[in-house]
C-alpha atoms as a PDB file:
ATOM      1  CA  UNK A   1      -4.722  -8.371 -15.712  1.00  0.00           C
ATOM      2  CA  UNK A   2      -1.785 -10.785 -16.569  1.00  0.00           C
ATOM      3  CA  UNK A   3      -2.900 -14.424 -16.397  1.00  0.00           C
ATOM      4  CA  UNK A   4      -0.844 -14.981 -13.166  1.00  0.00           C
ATOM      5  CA  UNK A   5      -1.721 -12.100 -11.442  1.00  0.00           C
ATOM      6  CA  UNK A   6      -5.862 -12.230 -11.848  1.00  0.00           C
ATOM      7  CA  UNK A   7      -5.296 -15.978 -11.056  1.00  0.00           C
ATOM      8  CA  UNK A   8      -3.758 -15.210  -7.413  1.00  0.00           C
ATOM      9  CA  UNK A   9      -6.483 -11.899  -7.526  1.00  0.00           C
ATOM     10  CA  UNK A  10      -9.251 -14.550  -7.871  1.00  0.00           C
ATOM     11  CA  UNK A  11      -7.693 -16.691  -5.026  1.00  0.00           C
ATOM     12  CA  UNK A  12      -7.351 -14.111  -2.895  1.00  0.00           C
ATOM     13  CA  UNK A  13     -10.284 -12.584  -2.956  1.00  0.00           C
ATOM     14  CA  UNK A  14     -12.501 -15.574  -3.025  1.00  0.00           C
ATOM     15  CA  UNK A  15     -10.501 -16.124   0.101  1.00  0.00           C
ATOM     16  CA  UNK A  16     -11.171 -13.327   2.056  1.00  0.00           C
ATOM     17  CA  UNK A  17     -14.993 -13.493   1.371  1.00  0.00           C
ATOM     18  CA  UNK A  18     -15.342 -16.836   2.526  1.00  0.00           C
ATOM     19  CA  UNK A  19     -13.052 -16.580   5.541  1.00  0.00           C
ATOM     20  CA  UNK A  20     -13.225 -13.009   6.406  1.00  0.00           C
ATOM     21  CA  UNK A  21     -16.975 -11.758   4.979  1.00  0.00           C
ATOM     22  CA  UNK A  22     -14.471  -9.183   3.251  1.00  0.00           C
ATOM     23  CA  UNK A  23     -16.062  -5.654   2.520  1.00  0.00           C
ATOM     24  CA  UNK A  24     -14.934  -2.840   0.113  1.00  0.00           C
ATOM     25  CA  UNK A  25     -16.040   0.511   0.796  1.00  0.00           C
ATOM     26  CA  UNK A  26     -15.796   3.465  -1.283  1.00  0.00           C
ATOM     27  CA  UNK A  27     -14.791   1.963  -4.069  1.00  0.00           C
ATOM     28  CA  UNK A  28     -16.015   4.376  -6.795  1.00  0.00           C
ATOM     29  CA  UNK A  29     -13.143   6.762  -5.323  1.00  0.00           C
ATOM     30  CA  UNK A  30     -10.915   4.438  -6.779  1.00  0.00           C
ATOM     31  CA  UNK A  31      -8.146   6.550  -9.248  1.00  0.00           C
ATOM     32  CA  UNK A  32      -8.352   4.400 -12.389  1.00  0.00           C
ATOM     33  CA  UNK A  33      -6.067   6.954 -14.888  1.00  0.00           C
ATOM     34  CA  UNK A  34      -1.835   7.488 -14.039  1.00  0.00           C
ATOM     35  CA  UNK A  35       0.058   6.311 -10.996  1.00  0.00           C
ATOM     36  CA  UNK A  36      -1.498   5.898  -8.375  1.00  0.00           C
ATOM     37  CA  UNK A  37       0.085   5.576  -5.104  1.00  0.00           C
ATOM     38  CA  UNK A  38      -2.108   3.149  -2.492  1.00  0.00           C
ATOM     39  CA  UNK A  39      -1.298   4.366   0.900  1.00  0.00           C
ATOM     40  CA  UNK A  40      -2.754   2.380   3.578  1.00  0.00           C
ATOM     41  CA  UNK A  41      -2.198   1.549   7.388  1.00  0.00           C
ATOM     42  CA  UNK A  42       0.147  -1.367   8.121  1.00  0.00           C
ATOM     43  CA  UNK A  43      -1.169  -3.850  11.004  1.00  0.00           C
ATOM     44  CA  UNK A  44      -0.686  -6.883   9.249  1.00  0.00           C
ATOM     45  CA  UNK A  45       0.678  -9.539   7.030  1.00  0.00           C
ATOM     46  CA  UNK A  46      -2.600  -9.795   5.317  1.00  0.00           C
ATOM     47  CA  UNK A  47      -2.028  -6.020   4.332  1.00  0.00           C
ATOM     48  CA  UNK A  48      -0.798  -6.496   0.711  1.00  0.00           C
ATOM     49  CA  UNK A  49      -3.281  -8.480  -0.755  1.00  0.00           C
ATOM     50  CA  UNK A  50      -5.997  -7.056   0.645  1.00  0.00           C
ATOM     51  CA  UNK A  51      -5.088  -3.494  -1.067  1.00  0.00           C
ATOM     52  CA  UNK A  52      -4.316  -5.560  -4.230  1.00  0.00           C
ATOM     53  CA  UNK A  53      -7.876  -7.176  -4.609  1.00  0.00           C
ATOM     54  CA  UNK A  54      -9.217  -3.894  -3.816  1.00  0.00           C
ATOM     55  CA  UNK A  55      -8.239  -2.656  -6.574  1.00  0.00           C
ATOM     56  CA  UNK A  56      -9.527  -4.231 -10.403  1.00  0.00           C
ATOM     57  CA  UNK A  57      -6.228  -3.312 -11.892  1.00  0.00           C
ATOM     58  CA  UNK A  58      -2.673  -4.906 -11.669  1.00  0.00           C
ATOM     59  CA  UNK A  59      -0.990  -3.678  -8.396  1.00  0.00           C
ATOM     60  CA  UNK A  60       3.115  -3.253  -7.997  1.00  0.00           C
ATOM     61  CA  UNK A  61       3.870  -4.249  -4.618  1.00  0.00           C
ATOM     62  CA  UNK A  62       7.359  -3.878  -2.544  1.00  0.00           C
ATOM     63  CA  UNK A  63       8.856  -7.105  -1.272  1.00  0.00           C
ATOM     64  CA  UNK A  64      11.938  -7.886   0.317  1.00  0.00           C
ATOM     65  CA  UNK A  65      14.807  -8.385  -2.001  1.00  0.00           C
ATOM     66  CA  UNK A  66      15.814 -11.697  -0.037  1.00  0.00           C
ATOM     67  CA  UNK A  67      12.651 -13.116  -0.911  1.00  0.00           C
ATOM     68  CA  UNK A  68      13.447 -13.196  -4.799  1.00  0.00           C
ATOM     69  CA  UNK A  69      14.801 -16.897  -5.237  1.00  0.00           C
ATOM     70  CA  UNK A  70      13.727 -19.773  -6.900  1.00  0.00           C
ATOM     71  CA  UNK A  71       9.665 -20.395  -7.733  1.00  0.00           C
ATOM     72  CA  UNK A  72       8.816 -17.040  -5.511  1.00  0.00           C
ATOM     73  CA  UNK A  73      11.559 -14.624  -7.390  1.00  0.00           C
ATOM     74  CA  UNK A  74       9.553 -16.045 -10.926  1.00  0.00           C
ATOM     75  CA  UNK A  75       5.812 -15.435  -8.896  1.00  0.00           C
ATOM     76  CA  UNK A  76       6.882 -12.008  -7.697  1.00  0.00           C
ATOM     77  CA  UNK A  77       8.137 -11.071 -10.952  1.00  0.00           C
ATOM     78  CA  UNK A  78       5.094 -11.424 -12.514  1.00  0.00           C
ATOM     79  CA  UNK A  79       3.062  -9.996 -10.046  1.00  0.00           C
ATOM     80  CA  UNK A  80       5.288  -6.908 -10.880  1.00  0.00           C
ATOM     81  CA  UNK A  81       6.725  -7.008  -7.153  1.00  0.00           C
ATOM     82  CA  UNK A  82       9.748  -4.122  -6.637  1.00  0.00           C
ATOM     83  CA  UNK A  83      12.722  -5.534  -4.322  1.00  0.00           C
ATOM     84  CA  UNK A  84      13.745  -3.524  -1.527  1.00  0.00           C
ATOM     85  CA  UNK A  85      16.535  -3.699   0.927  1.00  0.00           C
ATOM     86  CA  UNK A  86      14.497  -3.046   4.315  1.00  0.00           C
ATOM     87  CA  UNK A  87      18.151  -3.817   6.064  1.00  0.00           C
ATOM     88  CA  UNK A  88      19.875  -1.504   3.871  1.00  0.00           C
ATOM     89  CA  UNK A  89      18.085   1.326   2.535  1.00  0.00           C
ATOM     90  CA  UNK A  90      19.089   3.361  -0.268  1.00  0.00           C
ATOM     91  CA  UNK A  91      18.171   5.308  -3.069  1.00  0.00           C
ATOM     92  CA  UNK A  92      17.925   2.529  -5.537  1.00  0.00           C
ATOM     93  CA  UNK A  93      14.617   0.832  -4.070  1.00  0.00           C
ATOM     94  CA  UNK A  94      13.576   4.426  -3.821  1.00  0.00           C
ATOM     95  CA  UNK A  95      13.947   5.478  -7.692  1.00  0.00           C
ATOM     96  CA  UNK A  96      12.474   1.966  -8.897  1.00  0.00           C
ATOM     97  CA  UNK A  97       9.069   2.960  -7.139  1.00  0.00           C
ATOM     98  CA  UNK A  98       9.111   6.476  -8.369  1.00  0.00           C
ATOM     99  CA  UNK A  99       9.820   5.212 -11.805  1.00  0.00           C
ATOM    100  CA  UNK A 100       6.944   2.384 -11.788  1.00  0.00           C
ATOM    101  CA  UNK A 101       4.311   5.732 -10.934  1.00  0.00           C
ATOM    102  CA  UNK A 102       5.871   7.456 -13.349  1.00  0.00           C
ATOM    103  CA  UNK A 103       4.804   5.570 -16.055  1.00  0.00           C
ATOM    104  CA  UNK A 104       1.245   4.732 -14.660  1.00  0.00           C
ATOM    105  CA  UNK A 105       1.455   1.761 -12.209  1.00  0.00           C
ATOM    106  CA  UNK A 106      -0.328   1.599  -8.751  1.00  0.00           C
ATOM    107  CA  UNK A 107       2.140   1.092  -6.697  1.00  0.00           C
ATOM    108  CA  UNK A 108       1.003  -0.024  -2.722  1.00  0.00           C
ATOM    109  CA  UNK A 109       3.171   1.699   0.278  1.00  0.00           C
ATOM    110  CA  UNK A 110       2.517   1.707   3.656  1.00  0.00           C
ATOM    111  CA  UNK A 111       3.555   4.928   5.090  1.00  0.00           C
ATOM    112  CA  UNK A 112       4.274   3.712   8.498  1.00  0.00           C
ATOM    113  CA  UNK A 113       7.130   1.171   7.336  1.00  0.00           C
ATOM    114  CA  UNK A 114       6.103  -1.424   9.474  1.00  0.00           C
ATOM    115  CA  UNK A 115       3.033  -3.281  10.780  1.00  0.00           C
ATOM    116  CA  UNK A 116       1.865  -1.815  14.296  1.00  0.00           C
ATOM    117  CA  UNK A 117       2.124  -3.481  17.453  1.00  0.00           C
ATOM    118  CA  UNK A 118      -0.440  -1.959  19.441  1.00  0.00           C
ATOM    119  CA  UNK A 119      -3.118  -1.114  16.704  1.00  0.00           C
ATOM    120  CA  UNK A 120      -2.009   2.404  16.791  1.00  0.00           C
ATOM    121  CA  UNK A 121      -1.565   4.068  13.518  1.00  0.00           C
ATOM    122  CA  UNK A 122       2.415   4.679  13.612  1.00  0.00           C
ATOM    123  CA  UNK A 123       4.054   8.056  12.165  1.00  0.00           C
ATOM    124  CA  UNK A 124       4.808   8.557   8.733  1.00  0.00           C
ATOM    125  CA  UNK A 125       8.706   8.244   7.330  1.00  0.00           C
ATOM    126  CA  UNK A 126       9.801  10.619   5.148  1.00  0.00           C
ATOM    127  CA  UNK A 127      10.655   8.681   2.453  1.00  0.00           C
ATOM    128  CA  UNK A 128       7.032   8.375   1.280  1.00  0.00           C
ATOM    129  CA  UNK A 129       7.036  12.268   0.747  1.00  0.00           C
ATOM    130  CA  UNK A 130      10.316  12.149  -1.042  1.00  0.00           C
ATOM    131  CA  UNK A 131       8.077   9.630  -3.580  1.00  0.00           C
ATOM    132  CA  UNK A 132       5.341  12.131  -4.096  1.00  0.00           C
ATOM    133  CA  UNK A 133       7.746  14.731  -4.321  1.00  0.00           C
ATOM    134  CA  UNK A 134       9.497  13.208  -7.109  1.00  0.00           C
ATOM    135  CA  UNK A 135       6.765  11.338  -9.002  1.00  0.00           C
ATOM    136  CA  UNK A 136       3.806  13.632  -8.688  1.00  0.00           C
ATOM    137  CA  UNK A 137       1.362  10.817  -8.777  1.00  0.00           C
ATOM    138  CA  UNK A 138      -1.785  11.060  -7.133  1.00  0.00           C
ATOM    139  CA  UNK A 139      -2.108   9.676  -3.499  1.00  0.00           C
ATOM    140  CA  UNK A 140      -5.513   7.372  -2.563  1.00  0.00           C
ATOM    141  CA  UNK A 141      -5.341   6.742   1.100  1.00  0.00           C
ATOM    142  CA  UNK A 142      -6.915   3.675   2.309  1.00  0.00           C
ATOM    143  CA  UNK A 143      -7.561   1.795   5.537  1.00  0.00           C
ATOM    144  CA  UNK A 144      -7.720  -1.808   6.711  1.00  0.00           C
ATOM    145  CA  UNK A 145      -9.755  -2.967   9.929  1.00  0.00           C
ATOM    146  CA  UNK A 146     -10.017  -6.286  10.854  1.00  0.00           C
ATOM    147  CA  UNK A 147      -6.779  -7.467   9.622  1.00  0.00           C
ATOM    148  CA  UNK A 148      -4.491  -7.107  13.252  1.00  0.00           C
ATOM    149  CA  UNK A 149      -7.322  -9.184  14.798  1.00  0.00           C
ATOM    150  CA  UNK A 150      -7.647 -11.347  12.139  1.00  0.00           C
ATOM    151  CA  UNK A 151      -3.052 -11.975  11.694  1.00  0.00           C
ATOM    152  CA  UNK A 152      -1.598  -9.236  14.658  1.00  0.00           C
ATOM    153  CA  UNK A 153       2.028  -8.956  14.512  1.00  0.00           C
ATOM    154  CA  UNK A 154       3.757 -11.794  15.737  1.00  0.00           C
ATOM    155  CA  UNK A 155       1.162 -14.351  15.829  1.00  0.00           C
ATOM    156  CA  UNK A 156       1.087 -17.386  12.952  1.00  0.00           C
ATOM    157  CA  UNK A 157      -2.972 -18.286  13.663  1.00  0.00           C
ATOM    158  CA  UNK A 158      -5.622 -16.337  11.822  1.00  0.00           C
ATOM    159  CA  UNK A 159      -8.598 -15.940  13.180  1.00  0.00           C
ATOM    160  CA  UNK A 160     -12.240 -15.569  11.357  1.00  0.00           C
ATOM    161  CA  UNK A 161     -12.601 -11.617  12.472  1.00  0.00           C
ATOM    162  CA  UNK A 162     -14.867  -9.217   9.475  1.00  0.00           C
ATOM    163  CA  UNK A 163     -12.459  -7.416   7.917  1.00  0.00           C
ATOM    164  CA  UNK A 164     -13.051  -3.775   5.826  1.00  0.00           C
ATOM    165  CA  UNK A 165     -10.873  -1.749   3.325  1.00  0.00           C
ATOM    166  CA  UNK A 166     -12.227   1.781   3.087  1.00  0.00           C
ATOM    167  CA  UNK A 167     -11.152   3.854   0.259  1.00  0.00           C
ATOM    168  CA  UNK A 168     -10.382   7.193   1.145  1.00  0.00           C
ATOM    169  CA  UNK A 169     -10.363  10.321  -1.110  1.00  0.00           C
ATOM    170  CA  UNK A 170      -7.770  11.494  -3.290  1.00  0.00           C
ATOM    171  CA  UNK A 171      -4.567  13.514  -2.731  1.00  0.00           C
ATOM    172  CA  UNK A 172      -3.691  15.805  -5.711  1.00  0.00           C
ATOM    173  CA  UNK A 173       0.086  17.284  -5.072  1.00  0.00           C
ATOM    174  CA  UNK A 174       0.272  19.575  -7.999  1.00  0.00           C
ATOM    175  CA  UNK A 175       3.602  21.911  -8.660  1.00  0.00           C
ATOM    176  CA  UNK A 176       2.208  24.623  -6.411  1.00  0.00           C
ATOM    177  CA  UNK A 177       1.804  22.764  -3.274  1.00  0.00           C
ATOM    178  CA  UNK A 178       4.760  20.494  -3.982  1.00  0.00           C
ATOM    179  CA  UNK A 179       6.982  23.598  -4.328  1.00  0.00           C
ATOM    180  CA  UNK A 180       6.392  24.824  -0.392  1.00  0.00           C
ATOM    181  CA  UNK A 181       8.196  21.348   0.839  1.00  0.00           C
ATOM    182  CA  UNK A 182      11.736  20.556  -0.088  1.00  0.00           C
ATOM    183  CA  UNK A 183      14.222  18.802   1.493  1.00  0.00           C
ATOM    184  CA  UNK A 184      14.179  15.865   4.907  1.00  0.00           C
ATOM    185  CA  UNK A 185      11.529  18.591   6.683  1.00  0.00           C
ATOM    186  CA  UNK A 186       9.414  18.876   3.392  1.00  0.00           C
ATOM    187  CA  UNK A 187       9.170  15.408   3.115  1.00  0.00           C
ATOM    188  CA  UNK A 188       8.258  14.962   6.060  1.00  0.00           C
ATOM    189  CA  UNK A 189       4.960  17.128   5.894  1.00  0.00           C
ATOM    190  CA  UNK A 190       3.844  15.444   3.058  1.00  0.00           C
ATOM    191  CA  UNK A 191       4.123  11.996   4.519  1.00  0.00           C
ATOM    192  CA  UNK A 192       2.192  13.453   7.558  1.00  0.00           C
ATOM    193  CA  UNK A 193      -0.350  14.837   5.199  1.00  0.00           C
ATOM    194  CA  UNK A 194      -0.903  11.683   3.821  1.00  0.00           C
ATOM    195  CA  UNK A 195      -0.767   9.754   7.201  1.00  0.00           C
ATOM    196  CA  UNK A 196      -3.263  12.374   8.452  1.00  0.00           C
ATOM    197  CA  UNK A 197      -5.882  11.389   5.431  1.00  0.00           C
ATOM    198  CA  UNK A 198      -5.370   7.624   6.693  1.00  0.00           C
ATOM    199  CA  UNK A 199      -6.020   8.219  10.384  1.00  0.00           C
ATOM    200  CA  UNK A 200      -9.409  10.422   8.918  1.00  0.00           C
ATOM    201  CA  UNK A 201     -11.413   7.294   7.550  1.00  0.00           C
ATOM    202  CA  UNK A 202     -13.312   5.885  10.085  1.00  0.00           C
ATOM    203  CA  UNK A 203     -14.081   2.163  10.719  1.00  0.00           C
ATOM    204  CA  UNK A 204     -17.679   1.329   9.049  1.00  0.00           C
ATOM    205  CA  UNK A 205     -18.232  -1.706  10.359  1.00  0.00           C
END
């Protein structure tokens, strides 16, 4: 890991042990080789850095493109953060993620696009199969509990709830399955496929 990276890894982590008796499980399913894309449920802020110090690798991670000023534009930079327009969507944001799995990163996504308001796993966009599609990387879905009651969406007090990150297993798209979905509908399917592996993991606490 790069120096600033395992030093906010360390933080982090220490963190959610003390504060949240935080729990990997199924961690040997982690996909160390090629890129990896980490696609987990969305229910809170806490969400990112809980995938990242699941993981004993460096992690790319999306951020808003607004946040990239001053001190946090040189932090995010080095903790290999990819800007995206979430006003504004277009196909640049898109081709920067396929290119970081490309070449081997682990890139985090949440299929869902935003954090849930009821606790209800949301659909899937279509944009996360158009990712697949093009990169070919290797899917891990992975869930969070704990974190909504820990940070829900639109509250600013944490509370001390356990929180769990279960690592699910695998998705290999290889040329023959990627083949059978092309275009918006394609897409679509594969982003359900992979939001269907996240709704299967079940809640070990």
């Amino acid at each position: 890991m790069k120096t600033i990276y395992w030093l906010g890894y360390i933080f982090f982590k220490s963190a959610g042990k003390a504060f949240y008796n935080l729990k990997l499980v199924g961690e040997e399913k982690l996909v160390r080789d090629g890129g990896v894309m980490l696609a987990a449920n969305h229910e809170s802020f806490l969400d990112p850095p809980l995938i990242g110090i699941s993981h004993p690798e460096n992690i790319t991670y999306l951020a808003r493109k607004t946040l990239f000023k001053g001190f946090a534009k040189w932090l995010y930079t080095r903790w290999d953060a990819i800007p995206v327009d979430q006003d504004n969507p277009d196909m640049t944001g898109l081709k920067k993620i396929i290119k970081a799995l490309k070449v081997g990163k682990k890139v985090v996504l949440f299929p869902e696009g935003e954090r849930t308001l009821t606790g209800e796993l949301n659909p899937a966009l279509p944009g996360v199969g158009l990712i697949v599609a093009k990169s070919k990387a290797v899917v891990q879905p992975m869930r969070i509990f704990g974190a909504r009651d820990a940070l829900p969406r639109g509250s600013s007090k944490l509370k001390m709830e356990q929180i769990c990150v279960v690592v699910g297993d695998p998705i290999h798209f290889d040329d023959e399955m990627l083949k059978n979905f092309s275009g918006k509908d394609g897409y679509q399917k594969i982003a359900d496929i992979v939001m269907q592996a996240i709704s299967e993991i079940e809640d070990p606490r």
